[in-house]
Every structure is written in structure tokens, then in C-alpha cells.
C-alpha atoms as a PDB file:
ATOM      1  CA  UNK A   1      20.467 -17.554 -20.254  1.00  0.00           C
ATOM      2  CA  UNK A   2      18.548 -15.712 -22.938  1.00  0.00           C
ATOM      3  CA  UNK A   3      18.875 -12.626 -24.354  1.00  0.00           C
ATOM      4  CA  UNK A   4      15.899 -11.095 -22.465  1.00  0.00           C
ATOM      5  CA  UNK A   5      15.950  -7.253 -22.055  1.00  0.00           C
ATOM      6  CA  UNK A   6      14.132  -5.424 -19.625  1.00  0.00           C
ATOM      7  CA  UNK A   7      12.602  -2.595 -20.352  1.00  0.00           C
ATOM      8  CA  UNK A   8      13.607   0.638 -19.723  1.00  0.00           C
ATOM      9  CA  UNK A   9      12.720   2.706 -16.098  1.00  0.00           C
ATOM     10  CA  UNK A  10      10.520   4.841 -18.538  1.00  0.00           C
ATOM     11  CA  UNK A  11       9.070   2.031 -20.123  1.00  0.00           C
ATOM     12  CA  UNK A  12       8.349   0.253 -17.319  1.00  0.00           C
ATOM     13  CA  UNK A  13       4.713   0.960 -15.473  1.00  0.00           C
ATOM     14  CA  UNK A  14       2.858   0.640 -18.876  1.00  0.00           C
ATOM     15  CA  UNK A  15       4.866  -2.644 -19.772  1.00  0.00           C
ATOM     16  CA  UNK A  16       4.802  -4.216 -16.688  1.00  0.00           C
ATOM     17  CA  UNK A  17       0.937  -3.006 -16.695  1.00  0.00           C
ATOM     18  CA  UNK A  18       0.101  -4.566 -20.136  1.00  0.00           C
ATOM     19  CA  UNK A  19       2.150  -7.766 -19.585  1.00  0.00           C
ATOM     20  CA  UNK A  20       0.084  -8.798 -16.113  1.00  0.00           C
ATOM     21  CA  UNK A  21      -2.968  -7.709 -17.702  1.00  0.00           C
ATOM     22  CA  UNK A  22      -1.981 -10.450 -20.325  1.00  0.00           C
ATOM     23  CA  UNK A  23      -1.119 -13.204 -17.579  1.00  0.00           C
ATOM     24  CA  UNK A  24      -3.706 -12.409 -15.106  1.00  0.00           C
ATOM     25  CA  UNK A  25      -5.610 -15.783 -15.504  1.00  0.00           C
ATOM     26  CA  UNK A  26      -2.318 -17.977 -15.591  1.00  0.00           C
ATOM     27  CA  UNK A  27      -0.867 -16.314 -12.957  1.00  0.00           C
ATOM     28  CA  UNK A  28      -2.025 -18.054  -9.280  1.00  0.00           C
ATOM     29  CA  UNK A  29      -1.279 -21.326 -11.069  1.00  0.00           C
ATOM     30  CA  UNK A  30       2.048 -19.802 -11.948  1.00  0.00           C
ATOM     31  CA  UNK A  31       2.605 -19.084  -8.235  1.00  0.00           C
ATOM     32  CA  UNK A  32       1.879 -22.334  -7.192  1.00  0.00           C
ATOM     33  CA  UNK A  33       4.046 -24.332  -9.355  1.00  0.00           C
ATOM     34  CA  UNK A  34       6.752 -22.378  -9.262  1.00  0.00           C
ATOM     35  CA  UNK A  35       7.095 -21.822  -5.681  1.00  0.00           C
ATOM     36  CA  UNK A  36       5.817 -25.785  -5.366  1.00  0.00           C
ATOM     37  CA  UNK A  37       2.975 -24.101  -3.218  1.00  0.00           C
ATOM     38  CA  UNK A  38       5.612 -22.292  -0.294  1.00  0.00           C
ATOM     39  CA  UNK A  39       4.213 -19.228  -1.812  1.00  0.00           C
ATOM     40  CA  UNK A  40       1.179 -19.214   0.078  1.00  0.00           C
ATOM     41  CA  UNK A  41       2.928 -20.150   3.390  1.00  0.00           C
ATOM     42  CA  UNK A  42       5.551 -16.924   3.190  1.00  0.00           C
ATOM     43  CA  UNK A  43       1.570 -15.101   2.703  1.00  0.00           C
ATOM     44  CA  UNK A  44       0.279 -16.232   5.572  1.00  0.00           C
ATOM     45  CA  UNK A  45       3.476 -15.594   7.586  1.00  0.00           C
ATOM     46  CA  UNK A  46       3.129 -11.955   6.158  1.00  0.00           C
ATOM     47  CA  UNK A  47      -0.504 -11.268   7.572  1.00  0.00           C
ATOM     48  CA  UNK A  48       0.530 -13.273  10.945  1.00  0.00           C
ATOM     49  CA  UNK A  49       3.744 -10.912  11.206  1.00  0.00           C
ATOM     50  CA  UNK A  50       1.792  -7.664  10.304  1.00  0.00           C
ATOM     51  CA  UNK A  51      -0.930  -8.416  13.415  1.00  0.00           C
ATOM     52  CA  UNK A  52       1.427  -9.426  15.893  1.00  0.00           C
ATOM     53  CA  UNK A  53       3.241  -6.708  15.169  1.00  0.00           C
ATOM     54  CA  UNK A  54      -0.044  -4.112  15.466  1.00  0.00           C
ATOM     55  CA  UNK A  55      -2.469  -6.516  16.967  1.00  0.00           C
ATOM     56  CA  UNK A  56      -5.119  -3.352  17.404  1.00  0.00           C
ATOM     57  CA  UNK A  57      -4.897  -2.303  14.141  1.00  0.00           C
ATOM     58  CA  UNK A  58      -7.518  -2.044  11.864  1.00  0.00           C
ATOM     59  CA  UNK A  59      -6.660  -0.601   8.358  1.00  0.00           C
ATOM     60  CA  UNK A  60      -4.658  -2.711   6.040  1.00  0.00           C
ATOM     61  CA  UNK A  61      -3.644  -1.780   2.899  1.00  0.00           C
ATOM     62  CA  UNK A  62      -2.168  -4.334   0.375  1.00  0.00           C
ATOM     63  CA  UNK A  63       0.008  -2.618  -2.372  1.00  0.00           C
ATOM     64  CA  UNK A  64      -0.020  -4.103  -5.521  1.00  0.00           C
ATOM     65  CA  UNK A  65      -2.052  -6.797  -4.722  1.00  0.00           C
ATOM     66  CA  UNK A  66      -2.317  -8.738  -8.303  1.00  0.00           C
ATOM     67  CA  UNK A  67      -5.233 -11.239  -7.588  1.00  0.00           C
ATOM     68  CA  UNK A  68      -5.827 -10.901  -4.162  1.00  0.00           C
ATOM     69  CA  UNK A  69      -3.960 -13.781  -2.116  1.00  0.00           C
ATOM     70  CA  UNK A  70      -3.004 -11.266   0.767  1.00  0.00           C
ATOM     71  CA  UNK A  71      -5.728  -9.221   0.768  1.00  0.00           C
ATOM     72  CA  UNK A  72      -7.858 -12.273   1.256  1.00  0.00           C
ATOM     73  CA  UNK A  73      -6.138 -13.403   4.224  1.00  0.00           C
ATOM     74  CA  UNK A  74      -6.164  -9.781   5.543  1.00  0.00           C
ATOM     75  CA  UNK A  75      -9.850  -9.485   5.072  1.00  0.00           C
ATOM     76  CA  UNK A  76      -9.616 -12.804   7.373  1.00  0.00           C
ATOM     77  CA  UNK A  77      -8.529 -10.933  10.260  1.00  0.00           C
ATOM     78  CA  UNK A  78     -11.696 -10.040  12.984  1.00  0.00           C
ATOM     79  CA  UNK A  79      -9.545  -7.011  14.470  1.00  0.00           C
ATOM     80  CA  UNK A  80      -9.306  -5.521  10.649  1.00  0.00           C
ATOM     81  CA  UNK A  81     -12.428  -3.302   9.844  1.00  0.00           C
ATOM     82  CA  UNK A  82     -11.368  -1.899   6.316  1.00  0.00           C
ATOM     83  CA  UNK A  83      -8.554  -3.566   4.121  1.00  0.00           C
ATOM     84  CA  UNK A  84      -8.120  -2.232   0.228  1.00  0.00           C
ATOM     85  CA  UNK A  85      -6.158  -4.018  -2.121  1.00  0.00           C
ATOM     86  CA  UNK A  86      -4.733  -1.781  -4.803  1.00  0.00           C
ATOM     87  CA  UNK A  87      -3.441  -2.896  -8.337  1.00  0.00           C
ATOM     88  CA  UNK A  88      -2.811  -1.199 -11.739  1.00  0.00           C
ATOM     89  CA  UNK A  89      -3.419  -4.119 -13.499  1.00  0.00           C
ATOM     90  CA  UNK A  90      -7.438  -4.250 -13.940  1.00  0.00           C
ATOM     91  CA  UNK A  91      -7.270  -8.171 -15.189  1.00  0.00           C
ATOM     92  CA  UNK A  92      -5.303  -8.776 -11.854  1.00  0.00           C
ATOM     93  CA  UNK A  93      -8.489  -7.050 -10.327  1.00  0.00           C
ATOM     94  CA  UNK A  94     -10.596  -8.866 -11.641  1.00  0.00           C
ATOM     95  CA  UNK A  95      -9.550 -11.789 -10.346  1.00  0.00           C
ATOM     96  CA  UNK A  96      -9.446 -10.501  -7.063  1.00  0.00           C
ATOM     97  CA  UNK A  97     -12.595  -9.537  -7.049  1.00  0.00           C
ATOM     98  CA  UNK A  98     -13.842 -13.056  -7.875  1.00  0.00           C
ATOM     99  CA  UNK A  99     -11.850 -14.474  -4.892  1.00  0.00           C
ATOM    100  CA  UNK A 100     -13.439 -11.694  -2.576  1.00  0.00           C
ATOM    101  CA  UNK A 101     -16.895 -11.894  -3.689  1.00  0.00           C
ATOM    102  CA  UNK A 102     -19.418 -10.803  -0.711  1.00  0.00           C
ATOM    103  CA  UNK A 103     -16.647  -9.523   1.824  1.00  0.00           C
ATOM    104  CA  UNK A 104     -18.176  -6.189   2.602  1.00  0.00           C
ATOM    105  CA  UNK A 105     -14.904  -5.145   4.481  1.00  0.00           C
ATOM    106  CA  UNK A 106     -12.599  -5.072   1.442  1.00  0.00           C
ATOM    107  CA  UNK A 107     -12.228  -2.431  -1.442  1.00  0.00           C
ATOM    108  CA  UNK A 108     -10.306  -3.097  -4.305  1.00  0.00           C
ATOM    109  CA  UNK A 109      -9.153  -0.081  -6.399  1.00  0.00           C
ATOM    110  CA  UNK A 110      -7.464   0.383  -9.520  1.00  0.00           C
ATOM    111  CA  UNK A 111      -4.232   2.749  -8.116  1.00  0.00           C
ATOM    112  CA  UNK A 112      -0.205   3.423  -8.872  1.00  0.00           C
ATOM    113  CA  UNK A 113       1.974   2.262  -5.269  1.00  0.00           C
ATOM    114  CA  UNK A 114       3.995   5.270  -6.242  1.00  0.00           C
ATOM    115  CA  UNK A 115       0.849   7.695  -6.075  1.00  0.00           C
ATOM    116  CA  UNK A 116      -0.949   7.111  -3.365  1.00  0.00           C
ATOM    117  CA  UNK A 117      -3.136  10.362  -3.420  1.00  0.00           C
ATOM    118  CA  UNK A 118      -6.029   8.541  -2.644  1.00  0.00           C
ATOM    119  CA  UNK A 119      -5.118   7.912   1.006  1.00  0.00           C
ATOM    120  CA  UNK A 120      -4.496  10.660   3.583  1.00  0.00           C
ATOM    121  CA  UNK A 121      -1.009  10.831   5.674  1.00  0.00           C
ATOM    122  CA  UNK A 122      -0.618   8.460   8.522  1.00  0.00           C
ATOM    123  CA  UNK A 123      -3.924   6.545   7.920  1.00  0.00           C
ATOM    124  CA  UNK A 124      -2.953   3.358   7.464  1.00  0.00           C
ATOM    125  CA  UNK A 125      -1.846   0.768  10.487  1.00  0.00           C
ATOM    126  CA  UNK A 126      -0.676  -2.023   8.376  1.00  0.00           C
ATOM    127  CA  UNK A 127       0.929  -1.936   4.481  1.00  0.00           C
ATOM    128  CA  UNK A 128       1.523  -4.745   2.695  1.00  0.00           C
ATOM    129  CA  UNK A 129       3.422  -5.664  -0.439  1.00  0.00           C
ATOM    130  CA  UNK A 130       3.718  -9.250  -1.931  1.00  0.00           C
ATOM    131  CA  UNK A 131       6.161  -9.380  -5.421  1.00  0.00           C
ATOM    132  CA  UNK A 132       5.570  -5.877  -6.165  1.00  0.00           C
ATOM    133  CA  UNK A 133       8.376  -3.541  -5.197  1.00  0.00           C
ATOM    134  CA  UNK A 134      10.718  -4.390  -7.898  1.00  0.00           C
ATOM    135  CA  UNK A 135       8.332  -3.521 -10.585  1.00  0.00           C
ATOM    136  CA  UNK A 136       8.063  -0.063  -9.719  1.00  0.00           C
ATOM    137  CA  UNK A 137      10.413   2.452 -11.526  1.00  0.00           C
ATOM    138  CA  UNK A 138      10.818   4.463  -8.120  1.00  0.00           C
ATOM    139  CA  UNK A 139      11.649   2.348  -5.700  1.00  0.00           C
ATOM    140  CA  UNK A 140      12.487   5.156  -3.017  1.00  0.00           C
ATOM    141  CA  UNK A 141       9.245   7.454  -4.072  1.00  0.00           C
ATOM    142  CA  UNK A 142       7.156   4.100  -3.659  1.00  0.00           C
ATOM    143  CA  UNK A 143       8.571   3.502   0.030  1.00  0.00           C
ATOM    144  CA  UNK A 144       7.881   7.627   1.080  1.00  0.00           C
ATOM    145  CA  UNK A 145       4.611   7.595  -0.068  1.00  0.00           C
ATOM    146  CA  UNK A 146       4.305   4.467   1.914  1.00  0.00           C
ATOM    147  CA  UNK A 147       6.098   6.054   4.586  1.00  0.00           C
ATOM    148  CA  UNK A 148       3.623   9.081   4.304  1.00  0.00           C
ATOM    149  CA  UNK A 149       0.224   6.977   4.411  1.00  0.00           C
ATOM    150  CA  UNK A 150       1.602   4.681   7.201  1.00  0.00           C
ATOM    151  CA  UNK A 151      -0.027   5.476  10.767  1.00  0.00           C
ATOM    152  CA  UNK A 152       3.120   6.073  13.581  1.00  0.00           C
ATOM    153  CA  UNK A 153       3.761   2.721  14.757  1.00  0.00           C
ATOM    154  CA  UNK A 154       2.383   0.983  11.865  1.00  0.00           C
ATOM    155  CA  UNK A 155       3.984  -1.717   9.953  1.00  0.00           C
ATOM    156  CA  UNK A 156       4.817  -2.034   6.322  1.00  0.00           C
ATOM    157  CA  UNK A 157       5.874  -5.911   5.456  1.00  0.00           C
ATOM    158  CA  UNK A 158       7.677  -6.072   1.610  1.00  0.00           C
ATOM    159  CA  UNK A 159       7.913 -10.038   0.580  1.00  0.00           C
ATOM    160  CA  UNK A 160       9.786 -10.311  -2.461  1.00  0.00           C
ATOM    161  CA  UNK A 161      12.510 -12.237  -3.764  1.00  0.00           C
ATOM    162  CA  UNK A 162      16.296 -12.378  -2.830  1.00  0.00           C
ATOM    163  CA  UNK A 163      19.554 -13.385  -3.064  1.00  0.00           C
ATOM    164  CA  UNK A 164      20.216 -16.720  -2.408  1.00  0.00           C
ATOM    165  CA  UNK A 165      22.327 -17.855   0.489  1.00  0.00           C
ATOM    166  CA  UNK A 166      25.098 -19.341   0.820  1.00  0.00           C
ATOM    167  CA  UNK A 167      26.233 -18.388  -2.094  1.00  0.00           C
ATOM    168  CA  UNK A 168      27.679 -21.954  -3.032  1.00  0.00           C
ATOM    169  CA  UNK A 169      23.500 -22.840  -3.721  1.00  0.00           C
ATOM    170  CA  UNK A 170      23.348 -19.296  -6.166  1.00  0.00           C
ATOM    171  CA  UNK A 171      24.277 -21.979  -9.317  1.00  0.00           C
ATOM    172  CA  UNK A 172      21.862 -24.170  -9.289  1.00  0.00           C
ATOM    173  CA  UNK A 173      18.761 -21.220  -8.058  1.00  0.00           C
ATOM    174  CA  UNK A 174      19.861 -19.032 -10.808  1.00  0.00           C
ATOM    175  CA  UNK A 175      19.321 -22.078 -13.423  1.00  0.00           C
ATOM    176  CA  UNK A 176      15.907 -22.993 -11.641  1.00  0.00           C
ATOM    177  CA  UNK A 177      14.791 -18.977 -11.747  1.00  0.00           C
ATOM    178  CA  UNK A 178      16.035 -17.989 -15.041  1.00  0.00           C
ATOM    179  CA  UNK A 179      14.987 -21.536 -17.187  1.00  0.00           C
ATOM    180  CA  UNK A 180      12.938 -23.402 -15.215  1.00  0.00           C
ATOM    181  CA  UNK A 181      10.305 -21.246 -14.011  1.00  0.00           C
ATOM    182  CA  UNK A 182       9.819 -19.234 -17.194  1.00  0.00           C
ATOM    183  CA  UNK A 183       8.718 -23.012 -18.554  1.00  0.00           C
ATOM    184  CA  UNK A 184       5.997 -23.121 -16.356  1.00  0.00           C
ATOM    185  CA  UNK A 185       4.319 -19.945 -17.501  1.00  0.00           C
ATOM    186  CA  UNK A 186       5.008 -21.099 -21.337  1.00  0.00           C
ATOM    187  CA  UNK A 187       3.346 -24.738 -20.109  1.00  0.00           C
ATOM    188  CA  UNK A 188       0.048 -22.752 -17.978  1.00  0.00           C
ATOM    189  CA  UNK A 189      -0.041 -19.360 -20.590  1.00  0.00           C
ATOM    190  CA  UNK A 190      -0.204 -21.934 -23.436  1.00  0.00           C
ATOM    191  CA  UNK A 191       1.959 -19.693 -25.491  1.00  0.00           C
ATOM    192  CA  UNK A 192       5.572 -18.233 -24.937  1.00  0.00           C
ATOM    193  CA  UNK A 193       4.884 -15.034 -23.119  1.00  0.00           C
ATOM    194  CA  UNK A 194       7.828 -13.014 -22.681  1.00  0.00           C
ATOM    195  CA  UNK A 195       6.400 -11.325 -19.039  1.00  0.00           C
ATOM    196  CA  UNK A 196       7.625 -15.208 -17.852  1.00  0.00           C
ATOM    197  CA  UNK A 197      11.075 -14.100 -18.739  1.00  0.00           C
ATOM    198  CA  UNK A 198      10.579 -10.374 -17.494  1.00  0.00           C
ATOM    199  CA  UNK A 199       9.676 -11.982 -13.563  1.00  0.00           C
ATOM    200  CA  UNK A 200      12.945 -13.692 -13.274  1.00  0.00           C
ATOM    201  CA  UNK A 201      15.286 -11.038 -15.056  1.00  0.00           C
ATOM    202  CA  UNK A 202      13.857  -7.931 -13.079  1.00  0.00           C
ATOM    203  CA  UNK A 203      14.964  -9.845  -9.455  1.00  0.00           C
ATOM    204  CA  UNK A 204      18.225  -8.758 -11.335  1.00  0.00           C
ATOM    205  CA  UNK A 205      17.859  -4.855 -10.643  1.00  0.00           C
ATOM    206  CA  UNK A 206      16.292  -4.900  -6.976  1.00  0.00           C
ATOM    207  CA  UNK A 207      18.195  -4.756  -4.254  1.00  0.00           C
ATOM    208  CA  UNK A 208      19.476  -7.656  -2.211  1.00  0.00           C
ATOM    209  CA  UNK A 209      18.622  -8.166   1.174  1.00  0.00           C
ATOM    210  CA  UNK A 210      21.069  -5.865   3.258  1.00  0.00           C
ATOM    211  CA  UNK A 211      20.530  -3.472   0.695  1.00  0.00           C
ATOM    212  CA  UNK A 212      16.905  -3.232   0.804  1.00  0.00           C
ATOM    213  CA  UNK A 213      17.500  -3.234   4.402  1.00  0.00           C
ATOM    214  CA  UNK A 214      19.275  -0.093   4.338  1.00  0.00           C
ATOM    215  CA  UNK A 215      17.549   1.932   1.991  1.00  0.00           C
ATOM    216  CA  UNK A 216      14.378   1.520   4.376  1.00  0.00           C
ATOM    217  CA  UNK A 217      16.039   2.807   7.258  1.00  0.00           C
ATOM    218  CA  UNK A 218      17.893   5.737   5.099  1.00  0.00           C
ATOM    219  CA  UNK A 219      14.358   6.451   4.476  1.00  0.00           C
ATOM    220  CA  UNK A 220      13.095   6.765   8.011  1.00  0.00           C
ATOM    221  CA  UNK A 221      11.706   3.431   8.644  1.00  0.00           C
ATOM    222  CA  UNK A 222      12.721   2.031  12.168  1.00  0.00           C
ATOM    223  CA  UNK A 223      13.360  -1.495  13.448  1.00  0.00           C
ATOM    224  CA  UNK A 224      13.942  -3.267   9.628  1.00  0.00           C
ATOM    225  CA  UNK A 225      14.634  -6.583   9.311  1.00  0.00           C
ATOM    226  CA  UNK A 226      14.040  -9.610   7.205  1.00  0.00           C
ATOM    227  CA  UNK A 227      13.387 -13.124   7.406  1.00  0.00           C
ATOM    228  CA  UNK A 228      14.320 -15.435   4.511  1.00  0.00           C
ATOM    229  CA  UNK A 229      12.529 -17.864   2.904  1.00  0.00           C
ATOM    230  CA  UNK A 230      14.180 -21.041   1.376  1.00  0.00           C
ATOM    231  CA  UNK A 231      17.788 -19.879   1.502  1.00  0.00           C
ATOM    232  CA  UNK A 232      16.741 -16.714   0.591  1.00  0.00           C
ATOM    233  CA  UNK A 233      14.929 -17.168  -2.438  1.00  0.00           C
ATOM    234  CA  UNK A 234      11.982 -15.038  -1.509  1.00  0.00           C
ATOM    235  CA  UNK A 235      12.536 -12.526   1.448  1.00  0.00           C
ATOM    236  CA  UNK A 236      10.262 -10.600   3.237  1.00  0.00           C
ATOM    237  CA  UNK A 237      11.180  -6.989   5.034  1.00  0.00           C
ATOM    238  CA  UNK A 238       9.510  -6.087   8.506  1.00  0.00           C
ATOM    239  CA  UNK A 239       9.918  -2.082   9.116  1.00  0.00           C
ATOM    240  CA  UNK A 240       7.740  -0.115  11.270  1.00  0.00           C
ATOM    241  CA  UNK A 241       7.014   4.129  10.984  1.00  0.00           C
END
């Protein structure tokens, strides 16, 4: 492996902030080929889980929602009235915004997960959060305020990525995460970009599965659990208020 760095927990908002802003246009691409396209089937599992889950809800709220592949298939839900999409990365945004030109029922706002302000306590039925919760540099003040915004009974659904099991497969993912994927951002970005290095390196601070797990319900959530994807190289956490 290389001698990447990550930055430090104070250095981390504005650089992971500056760094997506630089990738924004490379980055569904990115998704796609490094995933081989699964991405976009743990998505819709995500939205399908979230409305079975509350199937009369009708505020959804997707947390750092980069270019807007959740919040679109949100906005694609008739029981949904009013679904935001919130991202500190205005390039992401814009993106977004292209993908959900004309739907009146979505609002897309420039926000920090970890500052929710903006949204009153327990108005929110469902939260969601696709590759974001790692890049935070609060984890546990990100999950209260979600906590705090989240309507009783509603559902917040984390997708991220995992630890890889068993563990005798860990080898070969590690050497597909940490060399092979940064390649396709250098191949799409046209440049070396080191934000390519910075996606597989910070799965290297956030939690594992179990952990993750706990921490939720040390925090008050109820009913956690998780379903993995691929052996557990992309996870995603159900908990309800």
C-alpha cells in the first residue's frame, strides 16, 4: 500500500469538502465501475427498506447526499410529499440538481450532517445516509442530531462500507480497495487525485459492523441491524427512534 495519510479529525470537513468538490463530475462513473454497478442495487434496497419499514411516511431526508442517487429514488416514492437532500459539497449539488431537474417535491440544500439546525426535533420519518458517515469528524454528534430530527418510529438507514467476511476473502478485498479502485478514479479524473486514495484509506477509521451496531444502540436507537452486501464489502445499518 501507499503511504497515504489521512488527514487529521480537525482537518477533515474542509478537506473532505474541497476534495469532492474536485471529483464531483468523475464521481457517479467512479461508483459504477468500482462497485461493477451493485452500487445502485444496495440504493434501491435502501429506499425499499426505509418504506417498508414506515410505509406512511412522508418526509425523507438524505444526509450527505453527493449527487443525488438516493434522493432520486426517494423523490420516486408516491407516499413521500417532501424529501431534501443535503450536501456540503456544492459541486456534488450541482449535480444533483441536474439529475432532479423539475421534481417539485425535492429540496436540495447546502448543510453540515453534524448541524442539522435547519430541521426541527422529531420531524423527519425517514433519514438516509449513503457513503457518508465515515467522513464526518463526529461520528456520535452526527448520529444525535440524527437521533434529534428523527420522528418516533422513524427510520434512519446508514449504507457504507465494511469489513469483509470471512475473513479468509479480507486479502484479496483489501488489494482490490486499496490499488485497484483508486486506478479507476486516476483512469475517469484524468489525473492522479489523491481524494481516490483518501475513499479507500478512511474505511480504515470507521467502525466495523458490530461496532457500528453498538454505538447506535448506546446512542438510543432501537431495533439495529445490518445487512451485508457482497461479503460485507458495503453494509448498510437499519435502526429505528
Amino acid at each position: 500500500m501507499n503511504q497515504y495519510k489521512l488527514p487529521s479529525q480537525e482537518k477533515k470537513p474542509e478537506y473532505v469538502k474541497s476534495n469532492f468538490d474536485h471529483i464531483a463530475k468523475a464521481y457517479d462513473n467512479f461508483n459504477d465501475w468500482n462497485s461493477f454497478f451493485l452500487h445502485r442495487a444496495w440504493k434501491n434496497w435502501v429506499v425499499s427498506k426505509a418504506i417498508e419499514e414506515v410505509p406512511h411516511a412522508t418526509t425523507a431526508l438524505d444526509l450527505c447526499c453527493g449527487t443525488g442517487d438516493i434522493t432520486a429514488r426517494l423523490s420516486e416514492q408516491p407516499n413521500l410529499t417532501s424529501v431534501t437532500g443535503l450536501d456540503f459539497s456544492e459541486n456534488m449539488l450541482s449535480f444533483a440538481k441536474k439529475k432532479l431537474d423539475g421534481n417539485s417535491k425535492v429540496k436540495l440544500i447546502t448543510g453540515d450532517a453534524m448541524n442539522l439546525n435547519q430541521f426541527a426535533d422529531h420531524s423527519i420519518d425517514i433519514i438516509t445516509m449513503g457513503f457518508g458517515l465515515r467522513n464526518v469528524s463526529d461520528l456520535k454528534k452526527c448520529l444525535l442530531e440524527i437521533k434529534r430530527v428523527l420522528k418516533p418510529e422513524g427510520i434512519y438507514i446508514n449504507l457504507d462500507v465494511g469489513r469483509v467476511r470471512p475473513k479468509i476473502l479480507k486479502p484479496f478485498a483489501d488489494f482490490y480497495f486499496f490499488r485497484i479502485v483508486p486506478m479507476f478514479g486516476y483512469l475517469l479524473y484524468g489525473r492522479k487525485h489523491e481524494m481516490f486514495d483518501y475513499l479507500p484509506h478512511s474505511s480504515k477509521a470507521y467502525p466495523d459492523q458490530e461496532t457500528l451496531q453498538k454505538i447506535l444502540e448506546e446512542l438510543g436507537f432501537r431495533e439495529v441491524k445490518f445487512k451485508n452486501f457482497v461479503f460485507g464489502n458495503a453494509v448498510a445499518h437499519v435502526s429505528k427512534k
